[in-house]
N, C-alpha and C. Protein backbone atom coordinates (compact mmCIF):
# COMPACT_ATOMS: atom_id res chain seq x y z
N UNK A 1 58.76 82.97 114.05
CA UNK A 1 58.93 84.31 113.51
C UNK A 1 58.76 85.33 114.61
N UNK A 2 59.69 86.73 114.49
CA UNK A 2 59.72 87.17 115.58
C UNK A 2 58.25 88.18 115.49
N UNK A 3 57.57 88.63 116.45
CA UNK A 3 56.66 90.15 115.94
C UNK A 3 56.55 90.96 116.50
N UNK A 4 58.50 91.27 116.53
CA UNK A 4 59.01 92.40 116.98
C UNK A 4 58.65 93.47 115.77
N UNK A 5 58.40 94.54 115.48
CA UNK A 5 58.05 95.28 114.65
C UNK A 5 59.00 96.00 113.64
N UNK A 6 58.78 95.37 112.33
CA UNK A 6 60.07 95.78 111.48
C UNK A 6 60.37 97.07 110.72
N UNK A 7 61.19 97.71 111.36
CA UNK A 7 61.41 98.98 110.60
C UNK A 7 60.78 99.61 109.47
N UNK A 8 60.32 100.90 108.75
CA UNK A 8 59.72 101.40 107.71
C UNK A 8 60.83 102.11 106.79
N UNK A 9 60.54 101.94 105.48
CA UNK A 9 60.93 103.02 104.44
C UNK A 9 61.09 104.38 105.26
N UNK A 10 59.74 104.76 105.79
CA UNK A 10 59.94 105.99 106.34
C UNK A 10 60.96 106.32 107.34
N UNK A 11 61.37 105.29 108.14
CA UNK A 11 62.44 105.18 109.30
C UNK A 11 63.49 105.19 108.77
N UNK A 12 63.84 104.61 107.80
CA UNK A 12 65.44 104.80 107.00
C UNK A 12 65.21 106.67 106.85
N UNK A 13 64.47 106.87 105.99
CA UNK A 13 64.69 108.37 105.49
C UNK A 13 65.13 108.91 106.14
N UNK A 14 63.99 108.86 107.78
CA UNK A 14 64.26 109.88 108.75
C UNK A 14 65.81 109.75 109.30
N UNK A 15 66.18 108.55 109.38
CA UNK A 15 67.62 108.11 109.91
C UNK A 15 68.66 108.89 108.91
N UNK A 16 67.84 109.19 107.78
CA UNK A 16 69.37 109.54 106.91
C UNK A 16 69.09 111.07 106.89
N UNK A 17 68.18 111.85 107.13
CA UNK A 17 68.02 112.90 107.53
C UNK A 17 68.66 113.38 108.75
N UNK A 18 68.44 112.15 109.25
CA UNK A 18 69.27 112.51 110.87
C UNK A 18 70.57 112.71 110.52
N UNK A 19 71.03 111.93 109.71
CA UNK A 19 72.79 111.78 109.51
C UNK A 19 72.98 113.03 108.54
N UNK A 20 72.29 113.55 107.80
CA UNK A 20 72.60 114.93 107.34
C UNK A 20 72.56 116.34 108.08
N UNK A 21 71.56 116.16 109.08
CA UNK A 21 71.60 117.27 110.05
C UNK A 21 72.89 116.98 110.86
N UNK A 22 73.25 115.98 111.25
CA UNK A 22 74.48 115.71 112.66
C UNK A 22 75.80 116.16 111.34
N UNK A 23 75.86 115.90 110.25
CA UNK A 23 77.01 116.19 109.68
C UNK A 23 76.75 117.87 109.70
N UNK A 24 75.90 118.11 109.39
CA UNK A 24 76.14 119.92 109.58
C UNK A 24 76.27 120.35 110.68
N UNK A 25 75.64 119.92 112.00
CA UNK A 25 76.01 120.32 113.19
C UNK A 25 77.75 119.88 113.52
N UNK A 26 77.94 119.12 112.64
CA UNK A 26 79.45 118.79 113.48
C UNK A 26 80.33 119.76 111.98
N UNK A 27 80.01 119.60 111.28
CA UNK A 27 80.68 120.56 110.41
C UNK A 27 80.82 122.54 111.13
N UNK A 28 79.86 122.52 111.29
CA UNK A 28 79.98 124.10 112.38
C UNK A 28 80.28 124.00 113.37
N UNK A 29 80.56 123.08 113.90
CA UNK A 29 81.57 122.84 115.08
C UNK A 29 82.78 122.81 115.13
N UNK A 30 83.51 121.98 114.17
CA UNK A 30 84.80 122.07 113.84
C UNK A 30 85.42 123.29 113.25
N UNK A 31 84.18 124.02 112.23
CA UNK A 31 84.89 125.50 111.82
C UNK A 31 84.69 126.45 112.30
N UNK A 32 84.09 126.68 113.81
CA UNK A 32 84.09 127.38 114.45
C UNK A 32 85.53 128.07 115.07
N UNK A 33 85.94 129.24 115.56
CA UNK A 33 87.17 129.83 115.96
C UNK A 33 87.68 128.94 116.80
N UNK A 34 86.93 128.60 118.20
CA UNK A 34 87.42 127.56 119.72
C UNK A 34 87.41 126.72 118.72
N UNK A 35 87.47 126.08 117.91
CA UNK A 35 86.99 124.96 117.69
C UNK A 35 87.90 123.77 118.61
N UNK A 36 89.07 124.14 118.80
CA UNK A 36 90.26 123.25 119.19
C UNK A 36 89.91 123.02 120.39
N UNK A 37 89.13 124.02 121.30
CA UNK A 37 88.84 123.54 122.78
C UNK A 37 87.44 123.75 123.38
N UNK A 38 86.68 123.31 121.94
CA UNK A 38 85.13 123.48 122.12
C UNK A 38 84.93 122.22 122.64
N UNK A 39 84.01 121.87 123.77
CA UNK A 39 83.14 120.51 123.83
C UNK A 39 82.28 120.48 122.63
N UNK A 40 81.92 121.20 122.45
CA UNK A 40 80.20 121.18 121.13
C UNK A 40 81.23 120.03 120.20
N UNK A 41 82.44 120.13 119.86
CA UNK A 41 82.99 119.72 118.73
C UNK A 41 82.81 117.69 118.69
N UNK A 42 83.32 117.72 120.04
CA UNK A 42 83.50 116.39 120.70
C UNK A 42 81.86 115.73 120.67
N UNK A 43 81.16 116.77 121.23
CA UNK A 43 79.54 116.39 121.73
C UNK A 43 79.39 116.33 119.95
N UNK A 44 79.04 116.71 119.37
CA UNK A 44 78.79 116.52 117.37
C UNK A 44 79.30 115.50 117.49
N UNK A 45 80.60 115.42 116.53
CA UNK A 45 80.89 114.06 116.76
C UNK A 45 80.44 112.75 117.03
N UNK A 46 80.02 112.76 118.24
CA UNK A 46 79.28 111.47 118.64
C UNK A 46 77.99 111.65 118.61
N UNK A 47 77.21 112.76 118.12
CA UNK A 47 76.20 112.93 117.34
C UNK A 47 76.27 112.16 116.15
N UNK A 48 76.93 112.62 115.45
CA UNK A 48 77.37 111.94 114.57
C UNK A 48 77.27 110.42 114.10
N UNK A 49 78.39 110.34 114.96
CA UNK A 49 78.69 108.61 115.12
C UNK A 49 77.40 107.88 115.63
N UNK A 50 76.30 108.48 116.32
CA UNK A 50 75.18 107.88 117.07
C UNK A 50 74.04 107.79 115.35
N UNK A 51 74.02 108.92 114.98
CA UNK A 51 72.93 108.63 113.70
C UNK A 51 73.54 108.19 112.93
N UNK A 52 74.90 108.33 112.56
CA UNK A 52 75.42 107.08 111.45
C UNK A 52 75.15 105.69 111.70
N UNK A 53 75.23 105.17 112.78
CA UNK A 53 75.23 103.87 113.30
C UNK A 53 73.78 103.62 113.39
N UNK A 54 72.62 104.28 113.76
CA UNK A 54 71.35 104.25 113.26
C UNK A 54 70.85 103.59 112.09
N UNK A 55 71.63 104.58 110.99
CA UNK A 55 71.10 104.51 110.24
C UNK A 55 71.79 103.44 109.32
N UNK A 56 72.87 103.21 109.56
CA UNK A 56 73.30 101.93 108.97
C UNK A 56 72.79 101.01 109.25
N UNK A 57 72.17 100.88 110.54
CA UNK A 57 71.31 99.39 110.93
C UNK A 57 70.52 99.12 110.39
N UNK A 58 69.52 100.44 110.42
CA UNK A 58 68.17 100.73 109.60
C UNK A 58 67.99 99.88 107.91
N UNK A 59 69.12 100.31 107.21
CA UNK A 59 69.40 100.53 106.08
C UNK A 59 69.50 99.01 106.14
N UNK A 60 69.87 98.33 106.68
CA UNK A 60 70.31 96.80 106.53
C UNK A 60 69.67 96.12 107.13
N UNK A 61 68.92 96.69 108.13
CA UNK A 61 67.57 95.77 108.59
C UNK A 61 66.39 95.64 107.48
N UNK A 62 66.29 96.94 106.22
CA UNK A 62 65.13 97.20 105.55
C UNK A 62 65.85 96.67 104.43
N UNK A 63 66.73 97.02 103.82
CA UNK A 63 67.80 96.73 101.94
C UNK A 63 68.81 95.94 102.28
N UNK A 64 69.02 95.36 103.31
CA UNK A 64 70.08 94.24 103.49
C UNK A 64 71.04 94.91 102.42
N UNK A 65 71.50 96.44 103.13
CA UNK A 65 72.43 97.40 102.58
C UNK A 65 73.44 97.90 103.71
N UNK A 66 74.73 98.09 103.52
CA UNK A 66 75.23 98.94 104.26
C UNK A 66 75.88 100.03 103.57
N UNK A 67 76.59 100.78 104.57
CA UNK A 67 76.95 102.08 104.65
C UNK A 67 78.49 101.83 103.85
N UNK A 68 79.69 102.69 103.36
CA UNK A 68 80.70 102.11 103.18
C UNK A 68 82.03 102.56 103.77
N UNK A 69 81.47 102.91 105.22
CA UNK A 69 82.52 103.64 106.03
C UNK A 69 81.46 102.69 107.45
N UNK A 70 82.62 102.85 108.32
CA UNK A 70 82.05 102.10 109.60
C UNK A 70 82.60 103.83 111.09
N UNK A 71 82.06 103.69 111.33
CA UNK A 71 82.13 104.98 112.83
C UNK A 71 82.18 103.97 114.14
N UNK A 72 83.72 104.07 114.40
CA UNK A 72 84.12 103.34 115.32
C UNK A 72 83.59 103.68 117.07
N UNK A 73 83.00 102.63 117.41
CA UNK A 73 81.78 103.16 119.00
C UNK A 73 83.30 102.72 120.21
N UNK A 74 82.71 103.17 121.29
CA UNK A 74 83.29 102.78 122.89
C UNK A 74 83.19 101.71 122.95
N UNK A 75 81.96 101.02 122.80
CA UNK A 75 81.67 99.62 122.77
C UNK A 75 82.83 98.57 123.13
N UNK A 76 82.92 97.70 123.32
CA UNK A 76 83.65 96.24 123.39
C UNK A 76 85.29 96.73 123.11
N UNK A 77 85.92 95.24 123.23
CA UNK A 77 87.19 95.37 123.04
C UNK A 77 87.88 95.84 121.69
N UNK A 78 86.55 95.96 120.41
CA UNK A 78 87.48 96.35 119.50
C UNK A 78 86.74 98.08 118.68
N UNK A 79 86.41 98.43 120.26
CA UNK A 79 86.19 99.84 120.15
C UNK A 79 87.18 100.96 119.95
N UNK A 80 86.77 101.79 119.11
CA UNK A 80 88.04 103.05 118.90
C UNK A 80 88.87 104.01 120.49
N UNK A 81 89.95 103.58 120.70
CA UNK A 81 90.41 104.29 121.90
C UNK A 81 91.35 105.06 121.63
N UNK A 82 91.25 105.69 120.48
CA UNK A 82 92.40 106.70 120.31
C UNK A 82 92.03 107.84 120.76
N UNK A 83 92.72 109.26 120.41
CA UNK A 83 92.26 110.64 120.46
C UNK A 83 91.66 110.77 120.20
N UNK A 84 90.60 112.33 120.33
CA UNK A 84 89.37 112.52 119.89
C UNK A 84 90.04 113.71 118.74
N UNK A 85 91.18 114.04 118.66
CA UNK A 85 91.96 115.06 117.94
C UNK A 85 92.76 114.61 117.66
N UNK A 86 93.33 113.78 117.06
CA UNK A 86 94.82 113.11 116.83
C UNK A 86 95.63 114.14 116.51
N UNK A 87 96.53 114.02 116.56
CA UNK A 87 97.90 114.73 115.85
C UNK A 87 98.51 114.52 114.11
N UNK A 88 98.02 113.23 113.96
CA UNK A 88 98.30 113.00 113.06
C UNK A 88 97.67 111.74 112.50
N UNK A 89 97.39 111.24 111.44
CA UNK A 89 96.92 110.22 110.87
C UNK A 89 97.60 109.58 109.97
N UNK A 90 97.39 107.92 109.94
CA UNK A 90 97.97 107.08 109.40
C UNK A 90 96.77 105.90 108.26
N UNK A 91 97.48 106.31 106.70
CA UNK A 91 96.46 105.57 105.71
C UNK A 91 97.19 104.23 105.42
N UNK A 92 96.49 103.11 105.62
CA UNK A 92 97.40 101.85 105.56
C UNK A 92 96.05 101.19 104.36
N UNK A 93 97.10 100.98 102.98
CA UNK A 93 96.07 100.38 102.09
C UNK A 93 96.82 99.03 101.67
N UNK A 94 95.73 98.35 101.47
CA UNK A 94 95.95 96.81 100.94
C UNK A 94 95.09 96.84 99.52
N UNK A 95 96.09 96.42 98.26
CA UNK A 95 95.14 95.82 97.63
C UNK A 95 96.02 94.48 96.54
N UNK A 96 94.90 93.91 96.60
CA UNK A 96 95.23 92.53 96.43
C UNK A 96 94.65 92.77 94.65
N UNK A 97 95.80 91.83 94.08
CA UNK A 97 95.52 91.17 92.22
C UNK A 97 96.00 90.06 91.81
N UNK A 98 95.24 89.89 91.43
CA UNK A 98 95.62 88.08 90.57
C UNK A 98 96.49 88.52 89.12
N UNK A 99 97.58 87.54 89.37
CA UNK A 99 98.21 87.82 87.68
C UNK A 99 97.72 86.41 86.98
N UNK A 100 96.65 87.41 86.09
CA UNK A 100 96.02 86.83 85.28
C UNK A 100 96.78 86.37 83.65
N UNK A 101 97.31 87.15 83.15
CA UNK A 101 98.37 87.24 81.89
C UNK A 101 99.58 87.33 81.68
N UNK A 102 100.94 86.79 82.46
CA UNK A 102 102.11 86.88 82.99
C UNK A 102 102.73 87.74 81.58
N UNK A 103 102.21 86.75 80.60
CA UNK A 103 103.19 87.91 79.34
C UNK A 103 102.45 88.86 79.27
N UNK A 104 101.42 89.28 79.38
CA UNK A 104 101.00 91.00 79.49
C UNK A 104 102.36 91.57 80.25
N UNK A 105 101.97 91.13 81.44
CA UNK A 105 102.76 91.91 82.33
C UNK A 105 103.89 91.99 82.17
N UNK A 106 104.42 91.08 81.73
CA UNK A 106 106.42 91.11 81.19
C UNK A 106 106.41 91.90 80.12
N UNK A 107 105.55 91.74 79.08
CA UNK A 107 105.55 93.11 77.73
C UNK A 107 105.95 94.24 78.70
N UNK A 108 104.70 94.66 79.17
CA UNK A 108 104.52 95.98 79.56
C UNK A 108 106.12 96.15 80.19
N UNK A 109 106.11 95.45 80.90
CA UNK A 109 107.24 95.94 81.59
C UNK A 109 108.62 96.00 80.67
N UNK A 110 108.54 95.15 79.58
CA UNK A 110 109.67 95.22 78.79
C UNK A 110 109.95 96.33 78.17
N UNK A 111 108.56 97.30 77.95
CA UNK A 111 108.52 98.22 77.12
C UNK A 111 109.23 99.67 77.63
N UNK A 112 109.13 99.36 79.35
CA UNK A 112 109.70 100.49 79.89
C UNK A 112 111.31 99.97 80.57
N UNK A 113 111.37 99.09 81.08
CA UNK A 113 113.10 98.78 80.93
C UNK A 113 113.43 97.75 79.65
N UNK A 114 114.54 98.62 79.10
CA UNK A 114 115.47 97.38 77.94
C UNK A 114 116.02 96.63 78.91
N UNK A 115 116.28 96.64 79.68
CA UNK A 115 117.24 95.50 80.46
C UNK A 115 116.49 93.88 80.37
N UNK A 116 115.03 94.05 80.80
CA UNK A 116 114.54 93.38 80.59
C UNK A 116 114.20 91.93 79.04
N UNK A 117 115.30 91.59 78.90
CA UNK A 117 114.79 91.18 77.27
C UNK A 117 113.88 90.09 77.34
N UNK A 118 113.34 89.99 76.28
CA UNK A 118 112.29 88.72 76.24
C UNK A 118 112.51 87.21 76.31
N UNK A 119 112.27 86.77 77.50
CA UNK A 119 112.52 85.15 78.21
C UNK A 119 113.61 84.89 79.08
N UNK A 120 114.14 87.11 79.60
CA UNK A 120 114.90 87.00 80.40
C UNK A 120 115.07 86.40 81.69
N UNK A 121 115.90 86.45 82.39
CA UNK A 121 115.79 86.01 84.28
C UNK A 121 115.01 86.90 84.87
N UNK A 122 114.23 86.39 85.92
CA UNK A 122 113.43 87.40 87.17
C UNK A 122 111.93 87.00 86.39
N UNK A 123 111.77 87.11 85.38
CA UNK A 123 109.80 86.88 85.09
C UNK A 123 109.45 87.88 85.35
N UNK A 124 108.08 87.00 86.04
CA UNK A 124 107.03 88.27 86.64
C UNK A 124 107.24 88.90 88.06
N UNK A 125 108.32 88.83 88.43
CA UNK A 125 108.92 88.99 89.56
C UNK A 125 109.59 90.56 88.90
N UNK A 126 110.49 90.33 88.17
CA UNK A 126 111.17 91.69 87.52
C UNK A 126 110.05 92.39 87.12
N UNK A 127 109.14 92.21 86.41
CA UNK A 127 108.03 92.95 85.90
C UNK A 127 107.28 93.37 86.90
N UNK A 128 107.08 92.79 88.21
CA UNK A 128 106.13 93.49 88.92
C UNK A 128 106.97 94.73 89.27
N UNK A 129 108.23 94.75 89.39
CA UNK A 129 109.08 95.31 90.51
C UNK A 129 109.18 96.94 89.41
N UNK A 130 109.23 96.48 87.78
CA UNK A 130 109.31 98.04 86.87
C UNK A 130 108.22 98.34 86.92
N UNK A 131 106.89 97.65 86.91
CA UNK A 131 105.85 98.79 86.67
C UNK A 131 105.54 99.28 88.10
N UNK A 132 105.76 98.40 89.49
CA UNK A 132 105.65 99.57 90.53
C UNK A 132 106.25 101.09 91.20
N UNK A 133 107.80 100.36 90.24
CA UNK A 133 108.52 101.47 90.46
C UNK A 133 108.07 102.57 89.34
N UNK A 134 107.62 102.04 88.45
CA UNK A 134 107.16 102.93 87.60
C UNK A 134 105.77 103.92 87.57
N UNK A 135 104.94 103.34 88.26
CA UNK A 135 103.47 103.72 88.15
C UNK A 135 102.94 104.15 89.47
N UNK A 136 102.43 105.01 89.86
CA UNK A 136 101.91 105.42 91.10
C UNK A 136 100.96 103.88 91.32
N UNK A 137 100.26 103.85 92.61
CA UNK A 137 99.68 102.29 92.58
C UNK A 137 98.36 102.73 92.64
N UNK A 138 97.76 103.99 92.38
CA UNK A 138 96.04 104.27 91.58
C UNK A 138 96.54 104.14 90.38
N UNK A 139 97.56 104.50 89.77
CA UNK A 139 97.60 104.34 88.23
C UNK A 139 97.55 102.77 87.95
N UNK A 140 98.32 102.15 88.76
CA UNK A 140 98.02 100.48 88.42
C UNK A 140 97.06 100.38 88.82
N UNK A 141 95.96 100.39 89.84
CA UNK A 141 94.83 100.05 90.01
C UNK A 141 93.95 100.33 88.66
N UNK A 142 94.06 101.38 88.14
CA UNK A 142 92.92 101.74 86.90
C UNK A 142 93.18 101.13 86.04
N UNK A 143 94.71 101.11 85.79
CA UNK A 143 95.03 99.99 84.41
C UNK A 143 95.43 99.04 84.72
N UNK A 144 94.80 98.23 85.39
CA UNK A 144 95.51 96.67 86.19
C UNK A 144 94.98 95.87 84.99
N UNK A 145 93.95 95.57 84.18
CA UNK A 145 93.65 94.90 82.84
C UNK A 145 94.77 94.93 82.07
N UNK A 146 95.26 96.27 81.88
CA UNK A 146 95.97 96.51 80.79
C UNK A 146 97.28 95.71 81.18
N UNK A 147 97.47 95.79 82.54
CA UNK A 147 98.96 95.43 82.83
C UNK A 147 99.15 94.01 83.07
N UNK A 148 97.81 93.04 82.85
CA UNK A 148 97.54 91.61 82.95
C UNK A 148 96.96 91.49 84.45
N UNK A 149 96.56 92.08 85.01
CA UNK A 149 96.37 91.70 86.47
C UNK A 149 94.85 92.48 86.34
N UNK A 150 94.25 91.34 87.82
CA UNK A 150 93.30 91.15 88.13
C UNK A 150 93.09 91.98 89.33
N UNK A 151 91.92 92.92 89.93
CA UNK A 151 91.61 93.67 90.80
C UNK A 151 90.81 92.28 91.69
N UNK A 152 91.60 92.41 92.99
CA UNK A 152 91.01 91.20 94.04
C UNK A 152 90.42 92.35 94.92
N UNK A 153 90.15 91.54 96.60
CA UNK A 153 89.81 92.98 97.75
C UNK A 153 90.86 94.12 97.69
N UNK A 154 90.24 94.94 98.47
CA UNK A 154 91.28 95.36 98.57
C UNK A 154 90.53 96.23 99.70
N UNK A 155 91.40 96.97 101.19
CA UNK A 155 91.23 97.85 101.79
C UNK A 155 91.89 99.21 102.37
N UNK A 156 91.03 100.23 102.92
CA UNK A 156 91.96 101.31 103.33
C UNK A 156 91.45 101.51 104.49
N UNK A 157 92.64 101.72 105.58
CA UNK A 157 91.95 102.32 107.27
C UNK A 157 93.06 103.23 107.36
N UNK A 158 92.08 104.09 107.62
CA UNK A 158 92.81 105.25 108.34
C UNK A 158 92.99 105.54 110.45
N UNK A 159 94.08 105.71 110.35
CA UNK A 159 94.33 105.51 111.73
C UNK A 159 94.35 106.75 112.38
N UNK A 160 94.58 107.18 114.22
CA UNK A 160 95.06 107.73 114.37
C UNK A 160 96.53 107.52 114.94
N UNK A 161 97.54 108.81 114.85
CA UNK A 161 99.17 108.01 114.81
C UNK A 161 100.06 109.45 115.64
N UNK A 162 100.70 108.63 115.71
CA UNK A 162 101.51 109.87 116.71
C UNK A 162 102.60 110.36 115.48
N UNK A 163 102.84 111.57 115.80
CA UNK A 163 103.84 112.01 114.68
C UNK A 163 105.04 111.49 114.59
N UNK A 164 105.64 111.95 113.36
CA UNK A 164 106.94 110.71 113.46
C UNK A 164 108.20 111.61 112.70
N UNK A 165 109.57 110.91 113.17
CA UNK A 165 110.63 111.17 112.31
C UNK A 165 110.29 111.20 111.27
N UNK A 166 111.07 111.43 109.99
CA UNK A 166 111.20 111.00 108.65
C UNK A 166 112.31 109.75 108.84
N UNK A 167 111.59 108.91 108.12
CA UNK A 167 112.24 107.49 107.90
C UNK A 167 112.01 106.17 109.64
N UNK A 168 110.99 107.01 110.23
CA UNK A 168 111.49 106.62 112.12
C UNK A 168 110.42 104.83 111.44
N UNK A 169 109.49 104.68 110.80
CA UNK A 169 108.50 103.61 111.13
C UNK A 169 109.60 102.63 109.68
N UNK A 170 110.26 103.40 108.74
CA UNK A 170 110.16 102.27 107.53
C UNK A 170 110.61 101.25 107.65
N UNK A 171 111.78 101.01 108.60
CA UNK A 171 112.10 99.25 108.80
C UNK A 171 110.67 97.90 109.16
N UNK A 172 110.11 98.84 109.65
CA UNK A 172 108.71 97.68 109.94
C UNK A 172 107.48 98.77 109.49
N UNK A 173 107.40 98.91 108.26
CA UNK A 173 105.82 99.79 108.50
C UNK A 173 104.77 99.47 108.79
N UNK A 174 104.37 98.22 108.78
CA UNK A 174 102.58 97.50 109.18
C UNK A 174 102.60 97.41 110.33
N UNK A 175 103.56 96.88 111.37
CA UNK A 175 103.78 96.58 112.20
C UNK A 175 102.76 96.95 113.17
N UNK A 176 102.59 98.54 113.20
CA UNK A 176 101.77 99.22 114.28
C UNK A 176 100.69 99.16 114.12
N UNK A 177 99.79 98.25 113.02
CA UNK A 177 98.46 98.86 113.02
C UNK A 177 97.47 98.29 113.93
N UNK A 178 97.00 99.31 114.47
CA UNK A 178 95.98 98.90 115.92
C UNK A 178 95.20 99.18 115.53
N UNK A 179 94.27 98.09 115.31
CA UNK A 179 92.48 98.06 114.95
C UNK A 179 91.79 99.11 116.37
N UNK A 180 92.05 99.72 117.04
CA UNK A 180 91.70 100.46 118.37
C UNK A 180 91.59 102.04 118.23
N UNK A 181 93.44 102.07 117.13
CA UNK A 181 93.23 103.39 116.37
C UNK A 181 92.16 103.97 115.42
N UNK A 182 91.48 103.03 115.21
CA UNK A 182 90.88 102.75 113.64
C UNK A 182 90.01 103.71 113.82
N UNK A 183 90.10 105.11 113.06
CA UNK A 183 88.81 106.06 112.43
C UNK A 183 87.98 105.69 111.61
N UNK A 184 88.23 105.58 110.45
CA UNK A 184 87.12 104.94 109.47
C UNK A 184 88.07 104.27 108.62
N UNK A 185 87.31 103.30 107.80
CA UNK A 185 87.38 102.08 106.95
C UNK A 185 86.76 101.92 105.59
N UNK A 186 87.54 101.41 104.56
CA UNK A 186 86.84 101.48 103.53
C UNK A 186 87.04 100.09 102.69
N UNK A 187 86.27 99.06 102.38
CA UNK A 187 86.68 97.62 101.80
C UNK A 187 86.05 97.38 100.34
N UNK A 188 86.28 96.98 99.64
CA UNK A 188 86.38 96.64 98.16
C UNK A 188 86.08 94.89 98.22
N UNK A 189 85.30 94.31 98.18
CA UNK A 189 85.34 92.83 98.13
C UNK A 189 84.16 92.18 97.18
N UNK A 190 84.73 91.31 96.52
CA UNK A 190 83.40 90.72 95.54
C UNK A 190 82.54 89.90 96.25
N UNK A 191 82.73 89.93 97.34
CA UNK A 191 81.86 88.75 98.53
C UNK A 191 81.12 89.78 98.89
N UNK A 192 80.50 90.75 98.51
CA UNK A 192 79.85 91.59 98.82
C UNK A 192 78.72 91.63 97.78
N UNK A 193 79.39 91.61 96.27
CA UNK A 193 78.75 91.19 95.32
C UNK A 193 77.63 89.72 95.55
N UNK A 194 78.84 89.11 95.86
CA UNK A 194 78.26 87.48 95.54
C UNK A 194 77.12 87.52 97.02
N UNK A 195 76.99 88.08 97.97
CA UNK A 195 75.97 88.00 98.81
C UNK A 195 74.31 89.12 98.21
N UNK A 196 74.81 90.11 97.42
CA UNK A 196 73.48 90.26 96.63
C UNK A 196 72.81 89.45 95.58
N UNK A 197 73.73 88.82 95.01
CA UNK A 197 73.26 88.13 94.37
C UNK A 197 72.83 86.55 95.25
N UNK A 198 73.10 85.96 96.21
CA UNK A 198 72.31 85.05 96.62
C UNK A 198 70.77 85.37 97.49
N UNK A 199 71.15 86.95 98.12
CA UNK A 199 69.62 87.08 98.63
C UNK A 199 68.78 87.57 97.26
């Protein structure tokens, strides 16, 4: 056993105190007038990123908890090397569902194209294809029960991206995503679940 000395309740607090003061210091930095060619803005920032990363350790050294955004460091090869200002940003989401009820999902979908008749050609293949064209994909996410499907992981990273034509990326859109760009991150996984429940 190690008796290196293990973090306190009180040390998380202060850590998350820290991360509320660095968000206001970097918040008046950015809305400041210079803001565009302030250092203070840049120097916050990695204020920032320094007590977030604190305190996420903290938090998971003491509640075997984390944070649900990650603040990408210099660190190693799969450190953030983009701009410190991007030009523009790129949201690349994944989310994954199990089709749990195939005739749910062919109803539903029957209900919004007639073309579709019942025990027609295409399946759940045609049915996935009307309710996406049909439904924004938060609206299927909220009613994914209703529509027979199952909510699996699912994630969102936001990048930074250079600006673009209209239509210049759609022949390959995933193509570009560089874990290097990566600002922050957001993951959805029941293996997250299933590890509270074994500690």
């Amino acid at each position: 056993m190690s008796d290196a000395a293990q973090p306190t309740i009180a040390e998380v607090r202060a850590a998350a105190e820290a991360v509320k003061a660095a968000i206001d210091r970097h918040l008046e930095a950015v809305s400041s007038p210079n803001a565009a060619d302030d250092p203070a803005v840049s120097a916050a920032y990695e204020q920032l990123a320094a007590a977030a990363i604190a305190y996420d350790q903290l938090l998971y050294e003491v509640y075997d908890e984390v944070t649900p955004f990650e603040i990408p460091g210099d660190e190693g090869p799969g450190g953030y090397h983009g701009p410190e200002q991007p030009e523009a940003i790129s949201v690349l989401i994944r989310r994954d569902y199990h089709v749990v009820d195939p005739k749910r999902l062919r109803a539903q979908a029957e209900r919004l194209d007639e073309t579709l008749t019942p025990g027609g050609a295409g399946g759940v293949n045609s049915a996935i294809g009307v309710l996406f064209g049909e439904y924004e994909p938060d609206e299927i996410a909220a009613r994914s029960e209703e529509f027979g499907l199952e909510e699996a992981d699912s994630t969102l990273w936001v990048a930074a991206a250079e600006p673009t034509e209209p239509g210049e990326w759609l022949p390959e859109p995933f193509e570009h995503a560089d874990p290097q760009l990566l600002i922050c991150r957001f993951d959805v996984s029941e293996v997250y679940d299933d590890e509270d429940l074994d500690d």
